[in-house]
Protein backbone atom coordinates (compact mmCIF):
# COMPACT_ATOMS: atom_id res chain seq x y z
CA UNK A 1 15.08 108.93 148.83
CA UNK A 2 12.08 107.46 147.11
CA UNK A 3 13.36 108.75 143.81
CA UNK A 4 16.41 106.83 144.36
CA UNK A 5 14.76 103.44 145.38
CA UNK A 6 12.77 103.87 142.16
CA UNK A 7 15.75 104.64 139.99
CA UNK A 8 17.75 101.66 141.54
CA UNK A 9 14.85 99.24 141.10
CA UNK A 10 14.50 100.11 137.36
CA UNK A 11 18.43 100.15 137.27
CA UNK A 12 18.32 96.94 138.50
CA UNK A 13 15.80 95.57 135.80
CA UNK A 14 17.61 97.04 133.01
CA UNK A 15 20.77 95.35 133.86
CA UNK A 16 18.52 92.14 133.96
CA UNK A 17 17.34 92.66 130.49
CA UNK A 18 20.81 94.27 129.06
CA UNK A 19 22.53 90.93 130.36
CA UNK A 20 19.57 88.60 128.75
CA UNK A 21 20.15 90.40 125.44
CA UNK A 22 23.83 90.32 125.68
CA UNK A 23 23.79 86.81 125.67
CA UNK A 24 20.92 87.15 122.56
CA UNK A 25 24.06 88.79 121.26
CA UNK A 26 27.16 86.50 121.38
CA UNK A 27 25.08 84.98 118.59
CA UNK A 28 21.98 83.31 117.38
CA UNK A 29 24.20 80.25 117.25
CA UNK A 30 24.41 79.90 120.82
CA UNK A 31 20.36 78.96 120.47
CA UNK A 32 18.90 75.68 120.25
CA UNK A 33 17.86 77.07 116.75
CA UNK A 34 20.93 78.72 115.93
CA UNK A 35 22.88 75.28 116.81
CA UNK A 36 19.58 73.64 114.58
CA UNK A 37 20.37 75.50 111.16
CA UNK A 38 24.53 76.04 111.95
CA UNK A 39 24.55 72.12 112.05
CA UNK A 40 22.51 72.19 108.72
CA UNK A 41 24.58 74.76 107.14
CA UNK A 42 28.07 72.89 108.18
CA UNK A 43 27.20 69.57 106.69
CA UNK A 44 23.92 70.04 104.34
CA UNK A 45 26.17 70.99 101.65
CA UNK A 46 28.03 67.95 101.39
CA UNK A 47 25.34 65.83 101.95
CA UNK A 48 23.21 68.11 99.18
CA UNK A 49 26.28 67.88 96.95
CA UNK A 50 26.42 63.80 96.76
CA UNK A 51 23.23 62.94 96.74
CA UNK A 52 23.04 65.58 93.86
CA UNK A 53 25.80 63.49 92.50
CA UNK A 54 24.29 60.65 92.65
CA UNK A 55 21.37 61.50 91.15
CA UNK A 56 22.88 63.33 88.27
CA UNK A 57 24.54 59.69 87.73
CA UNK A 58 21.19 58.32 87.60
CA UNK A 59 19.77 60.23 84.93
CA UNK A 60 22.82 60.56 82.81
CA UNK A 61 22.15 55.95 83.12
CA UNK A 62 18.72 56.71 82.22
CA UNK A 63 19.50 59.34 79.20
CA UNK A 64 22.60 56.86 77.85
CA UNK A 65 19.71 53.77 78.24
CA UNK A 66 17.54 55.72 76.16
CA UNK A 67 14.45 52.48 76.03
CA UNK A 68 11.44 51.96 77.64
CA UNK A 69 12.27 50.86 81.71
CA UNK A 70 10.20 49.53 84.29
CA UNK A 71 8.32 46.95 82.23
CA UNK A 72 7.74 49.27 79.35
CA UNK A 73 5.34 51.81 81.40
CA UNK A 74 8.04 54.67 80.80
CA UNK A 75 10.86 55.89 78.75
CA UNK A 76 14.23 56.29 80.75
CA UNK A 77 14.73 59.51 78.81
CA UNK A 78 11.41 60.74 80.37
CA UNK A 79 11.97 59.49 84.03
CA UNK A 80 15.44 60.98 83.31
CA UNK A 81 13.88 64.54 82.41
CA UNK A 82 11.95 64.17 85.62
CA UNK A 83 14.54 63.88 88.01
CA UNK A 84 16.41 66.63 86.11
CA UNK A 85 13.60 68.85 86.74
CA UNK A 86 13.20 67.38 90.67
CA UNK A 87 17.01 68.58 90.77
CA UNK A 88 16.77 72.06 89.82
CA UNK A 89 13.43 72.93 91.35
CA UNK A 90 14.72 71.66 94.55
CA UNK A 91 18.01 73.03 94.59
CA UNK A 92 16.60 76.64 93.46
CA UNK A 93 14.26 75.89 96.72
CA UNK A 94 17.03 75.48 98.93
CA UNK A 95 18.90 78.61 97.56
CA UNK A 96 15.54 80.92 98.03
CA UNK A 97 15.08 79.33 101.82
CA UNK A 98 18.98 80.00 102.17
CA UNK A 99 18.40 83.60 101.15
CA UNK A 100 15.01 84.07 103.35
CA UNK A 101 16.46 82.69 106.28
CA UNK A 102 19.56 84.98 106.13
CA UNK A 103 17.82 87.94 105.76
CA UNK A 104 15.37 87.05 109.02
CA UNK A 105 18.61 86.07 111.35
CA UNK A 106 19.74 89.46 109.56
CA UNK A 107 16.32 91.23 110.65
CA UNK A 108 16.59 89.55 114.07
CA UNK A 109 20.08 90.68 114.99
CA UNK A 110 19.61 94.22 113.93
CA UNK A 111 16.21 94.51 116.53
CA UNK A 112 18.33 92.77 119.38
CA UNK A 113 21.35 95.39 118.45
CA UNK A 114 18.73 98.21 118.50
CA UNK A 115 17.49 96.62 121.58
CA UNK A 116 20.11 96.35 123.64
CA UNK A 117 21.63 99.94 122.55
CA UNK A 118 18.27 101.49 123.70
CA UNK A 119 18.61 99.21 127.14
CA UNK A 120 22.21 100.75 127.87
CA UNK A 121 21.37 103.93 126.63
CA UNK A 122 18.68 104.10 129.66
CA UNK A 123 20.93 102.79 131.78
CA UNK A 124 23.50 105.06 131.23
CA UNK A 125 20.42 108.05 131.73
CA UNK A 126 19.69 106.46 134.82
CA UNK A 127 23.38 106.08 136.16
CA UNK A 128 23.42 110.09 135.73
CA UNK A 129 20.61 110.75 138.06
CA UNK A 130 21.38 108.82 140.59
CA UNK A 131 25.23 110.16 140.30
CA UNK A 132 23.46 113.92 140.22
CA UNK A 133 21.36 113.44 143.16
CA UNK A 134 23.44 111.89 145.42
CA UNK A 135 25.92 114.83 144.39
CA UNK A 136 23.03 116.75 145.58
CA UNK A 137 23.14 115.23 149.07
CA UNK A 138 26.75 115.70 149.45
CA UNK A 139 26.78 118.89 148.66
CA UNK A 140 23.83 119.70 151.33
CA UNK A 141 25.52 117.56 153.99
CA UNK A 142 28.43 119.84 153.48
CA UNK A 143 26.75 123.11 153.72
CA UNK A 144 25.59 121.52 156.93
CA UNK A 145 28.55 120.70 158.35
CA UNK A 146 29.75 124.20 157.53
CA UNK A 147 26.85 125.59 159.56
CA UNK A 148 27.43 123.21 162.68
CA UNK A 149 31.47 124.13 162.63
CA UNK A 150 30.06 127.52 162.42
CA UNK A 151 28.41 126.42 166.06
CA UNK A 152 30.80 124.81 167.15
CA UNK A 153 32.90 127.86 166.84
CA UNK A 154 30.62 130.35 168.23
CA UNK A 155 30.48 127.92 171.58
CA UNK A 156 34.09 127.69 172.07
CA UNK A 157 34.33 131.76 171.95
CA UNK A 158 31.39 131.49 174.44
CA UNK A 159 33.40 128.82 176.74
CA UNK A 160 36.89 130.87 176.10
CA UNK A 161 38.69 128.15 174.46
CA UNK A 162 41.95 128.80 173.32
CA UNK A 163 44.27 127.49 170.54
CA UNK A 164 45.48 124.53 172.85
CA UNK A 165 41.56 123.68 172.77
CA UNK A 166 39.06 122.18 170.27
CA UNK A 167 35.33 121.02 170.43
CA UNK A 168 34.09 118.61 168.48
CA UNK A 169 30.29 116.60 167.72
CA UNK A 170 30.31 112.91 166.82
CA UNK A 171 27.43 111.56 165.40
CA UNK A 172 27.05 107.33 166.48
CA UNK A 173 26.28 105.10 163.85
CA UNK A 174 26.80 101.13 163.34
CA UNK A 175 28.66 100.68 166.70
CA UNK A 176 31.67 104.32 165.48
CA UNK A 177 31.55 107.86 166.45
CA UNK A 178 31.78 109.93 163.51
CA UNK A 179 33.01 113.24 163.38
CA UNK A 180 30.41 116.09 162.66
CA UNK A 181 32.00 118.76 163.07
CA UNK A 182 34.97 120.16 165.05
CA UNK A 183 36.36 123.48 165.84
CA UNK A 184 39.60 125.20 166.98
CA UNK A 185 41.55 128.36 167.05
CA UNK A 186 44.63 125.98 166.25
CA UNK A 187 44.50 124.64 162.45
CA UNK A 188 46.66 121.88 163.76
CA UNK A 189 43.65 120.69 166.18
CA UNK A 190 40.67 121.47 163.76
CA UNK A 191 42.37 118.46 161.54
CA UNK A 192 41.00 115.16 161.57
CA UNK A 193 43.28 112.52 161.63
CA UNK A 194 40.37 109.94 161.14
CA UNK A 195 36.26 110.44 160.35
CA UNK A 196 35.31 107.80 162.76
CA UNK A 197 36.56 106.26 166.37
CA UNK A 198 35.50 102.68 167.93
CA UNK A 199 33.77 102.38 171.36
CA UNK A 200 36.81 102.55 173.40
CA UNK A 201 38.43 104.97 175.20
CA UNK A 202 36.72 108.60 177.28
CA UNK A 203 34.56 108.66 174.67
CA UNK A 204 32.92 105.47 174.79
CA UNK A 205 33.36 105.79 179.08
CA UNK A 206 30.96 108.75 178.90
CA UNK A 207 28.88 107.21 176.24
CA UNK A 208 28.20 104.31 178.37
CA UNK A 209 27.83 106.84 181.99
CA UNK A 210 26.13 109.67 179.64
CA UNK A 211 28.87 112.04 180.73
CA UNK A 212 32.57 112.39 181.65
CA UNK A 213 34.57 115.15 183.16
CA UNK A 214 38.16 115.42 184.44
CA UNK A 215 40.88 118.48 184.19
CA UNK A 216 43.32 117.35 186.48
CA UNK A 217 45.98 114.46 186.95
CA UNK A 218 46.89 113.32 183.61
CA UNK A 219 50.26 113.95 183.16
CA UNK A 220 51.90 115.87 179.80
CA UNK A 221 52.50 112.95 176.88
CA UNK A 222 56.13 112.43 176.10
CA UNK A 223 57.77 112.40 172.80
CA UNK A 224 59.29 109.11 173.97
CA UNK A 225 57.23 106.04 173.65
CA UNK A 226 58.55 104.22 177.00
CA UNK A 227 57.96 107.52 178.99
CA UNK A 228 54.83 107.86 177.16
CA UNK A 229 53.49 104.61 177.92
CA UNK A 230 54.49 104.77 181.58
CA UNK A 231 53.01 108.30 181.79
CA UNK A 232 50.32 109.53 179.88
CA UNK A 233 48.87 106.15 178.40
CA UNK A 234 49.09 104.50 181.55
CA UNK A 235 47.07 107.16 183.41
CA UNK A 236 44.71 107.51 180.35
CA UNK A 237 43.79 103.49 180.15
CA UNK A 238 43.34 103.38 183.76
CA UNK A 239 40.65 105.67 183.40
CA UNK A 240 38.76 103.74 180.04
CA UNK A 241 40.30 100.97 178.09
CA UNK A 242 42.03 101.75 174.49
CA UNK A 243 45.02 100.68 172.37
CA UNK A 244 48.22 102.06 173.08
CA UNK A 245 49.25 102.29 169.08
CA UNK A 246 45.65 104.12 169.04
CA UNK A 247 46.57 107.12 171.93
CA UNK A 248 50.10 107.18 170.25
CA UNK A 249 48.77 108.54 167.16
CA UNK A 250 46.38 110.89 168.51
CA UNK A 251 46.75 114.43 166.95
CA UNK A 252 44.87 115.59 170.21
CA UNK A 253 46.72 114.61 173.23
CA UNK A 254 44.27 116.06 175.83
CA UNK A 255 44.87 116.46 179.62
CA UNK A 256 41.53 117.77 180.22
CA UNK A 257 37.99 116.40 179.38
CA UNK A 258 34.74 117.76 179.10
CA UNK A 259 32.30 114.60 177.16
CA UNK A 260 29.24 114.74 176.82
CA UNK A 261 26.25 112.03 175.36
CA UNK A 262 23.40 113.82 173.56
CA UNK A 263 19.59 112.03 173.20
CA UNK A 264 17.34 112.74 170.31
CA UNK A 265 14.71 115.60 170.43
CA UNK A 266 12.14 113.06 171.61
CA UNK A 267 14.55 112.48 174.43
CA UNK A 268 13.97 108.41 173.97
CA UNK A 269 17.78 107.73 173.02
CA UNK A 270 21.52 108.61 172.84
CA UNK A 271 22.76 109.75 169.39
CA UNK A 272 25.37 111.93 169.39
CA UNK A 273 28.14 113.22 171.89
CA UNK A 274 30.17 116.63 172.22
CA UNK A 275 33.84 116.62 173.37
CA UNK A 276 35.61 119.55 174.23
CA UNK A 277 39.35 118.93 175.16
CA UNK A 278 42.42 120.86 176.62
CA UNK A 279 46.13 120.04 176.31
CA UNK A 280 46.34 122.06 179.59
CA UNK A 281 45.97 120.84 183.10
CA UNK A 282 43.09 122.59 184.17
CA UNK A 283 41.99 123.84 180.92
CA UNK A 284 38.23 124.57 182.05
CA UNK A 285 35.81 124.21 184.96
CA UNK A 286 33.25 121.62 184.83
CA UNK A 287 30.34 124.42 186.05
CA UNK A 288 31.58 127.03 183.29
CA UNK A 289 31.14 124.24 179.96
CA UNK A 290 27.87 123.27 181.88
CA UNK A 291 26.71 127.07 181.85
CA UNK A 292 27.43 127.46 177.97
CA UNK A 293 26.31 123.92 176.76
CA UNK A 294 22.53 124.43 178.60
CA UNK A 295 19.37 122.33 177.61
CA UNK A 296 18.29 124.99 174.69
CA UNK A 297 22.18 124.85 173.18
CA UNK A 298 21.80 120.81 173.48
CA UNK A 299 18.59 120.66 171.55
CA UNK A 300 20.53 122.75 168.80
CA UNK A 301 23.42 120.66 168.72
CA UNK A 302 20.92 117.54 168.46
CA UNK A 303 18.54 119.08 165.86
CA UNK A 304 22.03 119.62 163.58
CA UNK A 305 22.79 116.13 163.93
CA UNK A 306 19.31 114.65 162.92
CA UNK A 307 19.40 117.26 159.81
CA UNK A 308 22.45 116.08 158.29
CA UNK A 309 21.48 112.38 157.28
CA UNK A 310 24.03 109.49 157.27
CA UNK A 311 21.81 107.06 155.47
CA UNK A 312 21.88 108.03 151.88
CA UNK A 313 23.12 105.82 149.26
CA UNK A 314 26.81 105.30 147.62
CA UNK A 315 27.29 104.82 144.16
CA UNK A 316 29.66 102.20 144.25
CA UNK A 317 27.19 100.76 146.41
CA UNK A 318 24.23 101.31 144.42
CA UNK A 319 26.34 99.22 141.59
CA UNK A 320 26.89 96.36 143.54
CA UNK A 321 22.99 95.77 144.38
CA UNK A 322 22.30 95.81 140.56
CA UNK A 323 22.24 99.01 138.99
C-alpha cells in the first residue's frame, strides 16, 4: 500500500509538470516573450523596410548634391557614404540577431520536446506499476475467495445442506453487505445476482439484533406477482422492511433463515454476517447450524474476512486523483 501512495504522489507530480510543459509547448508565442519578438517579427519588417527607404532617399539627395553641406564642415558625398555604411552594418546586424535568435527558440523547443517526452515516458512507467500491482491484489483477493467458498462448502456438507440450500458471507462496508463468498450444491443458487445488498431486509434485521432465525411460516413465492405480493412478500416485510421490486427479483427465494452478525477477532465490533437459507419449510434446526457454526468456526470465518482487504485502490480511481 505504501508503494502505491508513493507511486500516486509522484504520478501526481508528473502530470503537474507534463501539463506545465504542454502548455511550454503550444508555443513560445503564447509567452510574454514569444508575443515580445512575434510582434517584432510581424511588423519590424515593414517598419525596417521604409525607414530603409527613406534613408536610401537621403543619401541618393546627398550623392546627386555632391557640395559641401552643413555650412561647409562636410561633403554630402561623405555624409552620404556614412549612412550607406550605417545601412548595411545595421541591416547585416539585424540578419545575424535574426539568425541567433532562431536557432535559441530552436535550442529551447527541442529541450522542452525532450522534456516533456522523458515526463510522459515516466508516467507511462509509473501507470504500469500501479496497473501490475493492483493486478497483484486482485489476483490474491481471488485466491482468497476461492479458499473461503472452499469453507463455505465444507460447512454446508457439515450442516447437510442440500441443493435447495446455499450459505453465504457478506463482508459490511460503507453502509452494503458485500458478498464474500457463497456456496451451494445448486449452480443456480451459488450465482450472484448482485455483489452488494442495502441495509434492509433479514439481513439488516439480524444485523441490527446480531442474529435472526426462523424455518417456519413463510409461505412458497408465487410465479404471479399479485399472489406473490399477498403471500410471500407480505409475510416477508412484516418480518423486516424491503422493496417489493427488490424480493421480486431475488434468485434466492428462501422460506427458512439462519443469519448470523460476526465481530472482529478483537471482539470490539460487527463486520461481517453469514446467511444460510432454505427454499424448504423447515429446512434446518436452529440448535443443529448453532452446533456446526461454534465460536472456533466463527473466528475462521472472521479471520477470512479481515485477510481479504476491500480497501485497495482502483485505477480509474487512481486517475481521477491525479495520476
Amino acid at each position: 500500500m505504501i508503494a502505491i501512495v508513493n507511486i500516486a504522489d509522484v504520478g501526481r507530480k508528473l502530470k503537474t509538470n507534463i501539463k506545465y510543459y504542454r502548455k511550454l509547448k503550444m508555443g513560445i508565442e503564447n509567452t510574454w516573450l514569444g508575443r515580445t519578438q512575434n510582434h517584432i517579427y510581424e511588423h519590424f519588417l515593414p517598419y525596417w523596410n521604409g525607414i530603409n527607404t527613406l534613408l536610401f532617399t537621403i543619401v541618393g539627395i546627398l550623392f546627386s548634391l555632391n557640395r559641401e553641406i552643413l555650412w561647409g564642415k562636410i561633403h554630402s558625398n561623405t555624409l552620404g557614404w556614412i549612412l550607406f555604411i550605417l545601412i548595411i552594418g545595421s541591416s547585416i546586424w539585424h540578419i545575424a540577431k535574426q539568425i541567433s535568435n532562431s536557432k535559441t527558440i530552436e535550442k529551447i523547443e527541442k529541450e522542452k520536446d525532450g522534456k516533456i517526452f522523458s515526463l510522459e515516458e515516466d508516467k507511462r512507467i509509473h501507470d504500469v506499476t500501479i496497473q501490475n500491482l493492483e493486478n497483484k491484489i486482485s489476483k490474491i483477493n481471488n485466491n482468497s475467495i476461492e479458499i473461503v467458498e472452499i469453507h463455505l462448502a465444507y460447512l454446508a456438507e457439515k450442516m447437510k445442506l442440500t441443493s435447495n440450500e446455499r450459505i453465504t458471507l457478506y463482508k459490511f462496508i460503507n453502509d452494503e453487505f458485500y458478498v464474500l463468498g457463497r456456496f451451494s450444491k445448486n449452480p443456480e443458487l451459488k450465482k450472484r445476482s448482485r455483489n452488494s445488498y442495502k441495509k434492509e431486509g433479514l439481513i439488516f434485521k439480524a444485523w441490527q439484533e446480531t442474529k435472526f432465525f426462523k424455518n417456519s411460516g413463510i409461505p412458497e413465492p408465487d410465479n404471479k406477482r399479485n399472489k406473490f405480493k399477498s403471500g410471500y412478500y407480505r409475510v416477508i416485510s412484516s418480518l423486516a422492511k424491503i422493496n417489493e421490486e427488490t424480493v421480486w427479483n431475488m434468485n434466492m427465494k428462501g422460506r427458512s433463515f439462519y443469519i448470523k452478525a460476526l465481530k472482529d477477532m478483537m471482539n470490539l465490533e460487527q463486520t461481517s454476517i453469514v446467511v444460510v437459507e432454505s427454499k424448504n419449510d423447515r429446512g434446518f434446526e436452529e440448535v443443529d447450524i448453532d452446533m456446526v457454526l461454534n465460536q472456533d468456526e466463527e473466528k475462521r470465518l472472521v479471520a477470512f474476512v479481515e485477510k481479504i482487504d476491500w480497501d485497495f485502490p482502483n485505477i480509474n480511481k487512481a486517475k481521477e486523483q491525479g495520476f
